[in-house]
C-alpha atoms as a PDB file:
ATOM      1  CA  UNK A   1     137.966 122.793  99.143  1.00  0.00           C
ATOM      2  CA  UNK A   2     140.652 122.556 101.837  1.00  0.00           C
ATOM      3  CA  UNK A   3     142.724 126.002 101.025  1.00  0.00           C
ATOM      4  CA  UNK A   4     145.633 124.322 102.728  1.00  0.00           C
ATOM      5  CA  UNK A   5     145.898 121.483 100.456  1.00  0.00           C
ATOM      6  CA  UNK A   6     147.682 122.049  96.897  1.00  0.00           C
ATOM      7  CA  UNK A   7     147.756 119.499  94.708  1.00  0.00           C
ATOM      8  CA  UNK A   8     151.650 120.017  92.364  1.00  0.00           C
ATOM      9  CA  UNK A   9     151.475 119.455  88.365  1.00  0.00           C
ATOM     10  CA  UNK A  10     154.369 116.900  89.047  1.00  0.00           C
ATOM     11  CA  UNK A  11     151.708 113.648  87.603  1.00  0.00           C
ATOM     12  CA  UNK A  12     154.307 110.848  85.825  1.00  0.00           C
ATOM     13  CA  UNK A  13     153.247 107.480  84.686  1.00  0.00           C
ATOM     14  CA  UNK A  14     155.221 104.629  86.859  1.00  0.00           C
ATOM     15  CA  UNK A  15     155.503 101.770  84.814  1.00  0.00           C
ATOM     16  CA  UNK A  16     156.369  99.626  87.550  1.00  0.00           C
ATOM     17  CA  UNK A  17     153.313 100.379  89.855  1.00  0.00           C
ATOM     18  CA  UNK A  18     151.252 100.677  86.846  1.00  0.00           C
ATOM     19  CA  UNK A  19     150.200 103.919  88.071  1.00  0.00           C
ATOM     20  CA  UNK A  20     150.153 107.744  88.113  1.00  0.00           C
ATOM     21  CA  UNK A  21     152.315 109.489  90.865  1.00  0.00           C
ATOM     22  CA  UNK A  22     152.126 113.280  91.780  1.00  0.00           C
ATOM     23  CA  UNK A  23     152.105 114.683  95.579  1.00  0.00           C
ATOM     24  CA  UNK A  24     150.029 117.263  97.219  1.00  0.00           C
ATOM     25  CA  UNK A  25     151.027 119.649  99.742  1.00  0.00           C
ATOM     26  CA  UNK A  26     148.931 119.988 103.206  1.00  0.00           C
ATOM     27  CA  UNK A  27     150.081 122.172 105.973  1.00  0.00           C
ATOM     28  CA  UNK A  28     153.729 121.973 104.091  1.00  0.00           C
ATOM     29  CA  UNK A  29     153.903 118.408 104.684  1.00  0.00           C
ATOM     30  CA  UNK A  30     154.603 116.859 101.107  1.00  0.00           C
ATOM     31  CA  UNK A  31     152.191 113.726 100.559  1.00  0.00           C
ATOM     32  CA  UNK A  32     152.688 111.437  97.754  1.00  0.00           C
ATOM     33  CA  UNK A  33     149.536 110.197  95.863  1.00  0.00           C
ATOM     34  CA  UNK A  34     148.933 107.121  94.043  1.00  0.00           C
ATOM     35  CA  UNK A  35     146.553 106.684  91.248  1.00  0.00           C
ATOM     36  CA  UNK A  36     146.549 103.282  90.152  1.00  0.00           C
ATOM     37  CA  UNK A  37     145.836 102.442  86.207  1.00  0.00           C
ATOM     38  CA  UNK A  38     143.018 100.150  86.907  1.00  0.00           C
ATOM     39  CA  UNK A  39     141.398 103.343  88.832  1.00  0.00           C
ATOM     40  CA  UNK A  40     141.331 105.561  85.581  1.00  0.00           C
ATOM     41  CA  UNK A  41     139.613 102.747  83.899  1.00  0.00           C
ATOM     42  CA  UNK A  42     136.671 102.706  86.366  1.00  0.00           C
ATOM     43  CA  UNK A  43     136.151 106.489  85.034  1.00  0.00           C
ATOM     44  CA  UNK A  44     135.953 104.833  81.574  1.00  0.00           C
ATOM     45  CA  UNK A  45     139.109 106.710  80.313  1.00  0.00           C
ATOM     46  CA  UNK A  46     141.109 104.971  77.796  1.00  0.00           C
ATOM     47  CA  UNK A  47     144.209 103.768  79.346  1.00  0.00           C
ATOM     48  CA  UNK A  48     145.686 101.423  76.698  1.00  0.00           C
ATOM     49  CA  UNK A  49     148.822 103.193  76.603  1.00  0.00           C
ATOM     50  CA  UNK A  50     151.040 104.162  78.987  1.00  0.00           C
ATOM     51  CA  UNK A  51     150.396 108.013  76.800  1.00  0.00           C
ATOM     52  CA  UNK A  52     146.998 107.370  77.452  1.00  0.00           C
ATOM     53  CA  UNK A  53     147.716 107.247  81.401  1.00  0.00           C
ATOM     54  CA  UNK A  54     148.741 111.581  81.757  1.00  0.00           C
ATOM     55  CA  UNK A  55     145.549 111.944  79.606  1.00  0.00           C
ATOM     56  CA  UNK A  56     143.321 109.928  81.627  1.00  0.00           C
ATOM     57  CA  UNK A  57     144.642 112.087  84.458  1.00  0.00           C
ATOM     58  CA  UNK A  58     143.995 115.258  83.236  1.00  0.00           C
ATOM     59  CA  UNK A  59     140.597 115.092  81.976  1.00  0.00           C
ATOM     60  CA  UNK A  60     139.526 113.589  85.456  1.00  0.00           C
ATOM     61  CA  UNK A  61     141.641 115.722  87.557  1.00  0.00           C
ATOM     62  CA  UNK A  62     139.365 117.355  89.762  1.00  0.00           C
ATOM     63  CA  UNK A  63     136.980 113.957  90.727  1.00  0.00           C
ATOM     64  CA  UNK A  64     140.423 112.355  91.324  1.00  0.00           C
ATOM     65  CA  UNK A  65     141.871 115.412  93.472  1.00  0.00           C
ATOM     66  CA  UNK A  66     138.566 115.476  95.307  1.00  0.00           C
ATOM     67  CA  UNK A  67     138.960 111.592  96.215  1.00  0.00           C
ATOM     68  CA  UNK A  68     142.478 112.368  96.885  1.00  0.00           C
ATOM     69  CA  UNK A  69     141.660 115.281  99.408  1.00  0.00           C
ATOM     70  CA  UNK A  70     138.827 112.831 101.168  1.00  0.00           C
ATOM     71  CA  UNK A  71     141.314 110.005 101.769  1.00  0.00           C
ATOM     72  CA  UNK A  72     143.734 112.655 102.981  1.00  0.00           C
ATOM     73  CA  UNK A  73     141.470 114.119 105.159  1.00  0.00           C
ATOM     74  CA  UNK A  74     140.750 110.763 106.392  1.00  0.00           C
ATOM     75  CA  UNK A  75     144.107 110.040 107.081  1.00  0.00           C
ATOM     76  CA  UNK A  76     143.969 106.760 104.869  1.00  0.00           C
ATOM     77  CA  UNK A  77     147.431 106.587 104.609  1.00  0.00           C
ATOM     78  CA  UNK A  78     149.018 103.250 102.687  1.00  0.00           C
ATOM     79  CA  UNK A  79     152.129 101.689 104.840  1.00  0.00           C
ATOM     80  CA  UNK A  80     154.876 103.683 103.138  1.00  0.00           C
ATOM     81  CA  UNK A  81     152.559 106.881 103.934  1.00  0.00           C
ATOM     82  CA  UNK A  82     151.181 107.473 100.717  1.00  0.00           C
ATOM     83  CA  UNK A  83     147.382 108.298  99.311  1.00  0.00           C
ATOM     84  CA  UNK A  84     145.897 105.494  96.909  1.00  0.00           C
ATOM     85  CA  UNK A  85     143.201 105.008  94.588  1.00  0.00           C
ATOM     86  CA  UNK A  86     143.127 101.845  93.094  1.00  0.00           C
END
């Protein structure tokens, strides 16, 4: 695990990207991560509500922070500078 890299407990649902958004911290540079809907149903969580979305989160945290960390690390940034997994 990268000791410089924090992941916040800021996760919200965004309706309108039909995703979960929280940010990470690396170095002090804030980085805003993306976690797309259709992603937490590939881990077979129940996203049928947008309720169901935090919980889907949460109980697959660490897999998705450890995806999260690997794209960082990769610098697979999207074009507004963001982190996806979709």
């Amino acid at each position: 695990m990268n000791q410089q890299l924090l992941f916040n407990d800021d996760a919200q649902a965004d309706l309108e990207r039909q995703a979960i958004i929280c940010s990470a911290m690396d170095g002090g540079m804030c980085i805003q991560c993306v976690i797309a809907v259709s992603y937490l149903a590939k881990l077979d969580a129940n996203v049928d509500e947008v309720s169901d979305w935090l919980n889907a989160y949460e109980d697959n945290r660490f897999d998705i922070e450890d995806q999260l960390e690997a794209k960082i690390a990769q610098e697979a940034f999207n074009a507004k500078g963001e982190v996806e997994l979709s």
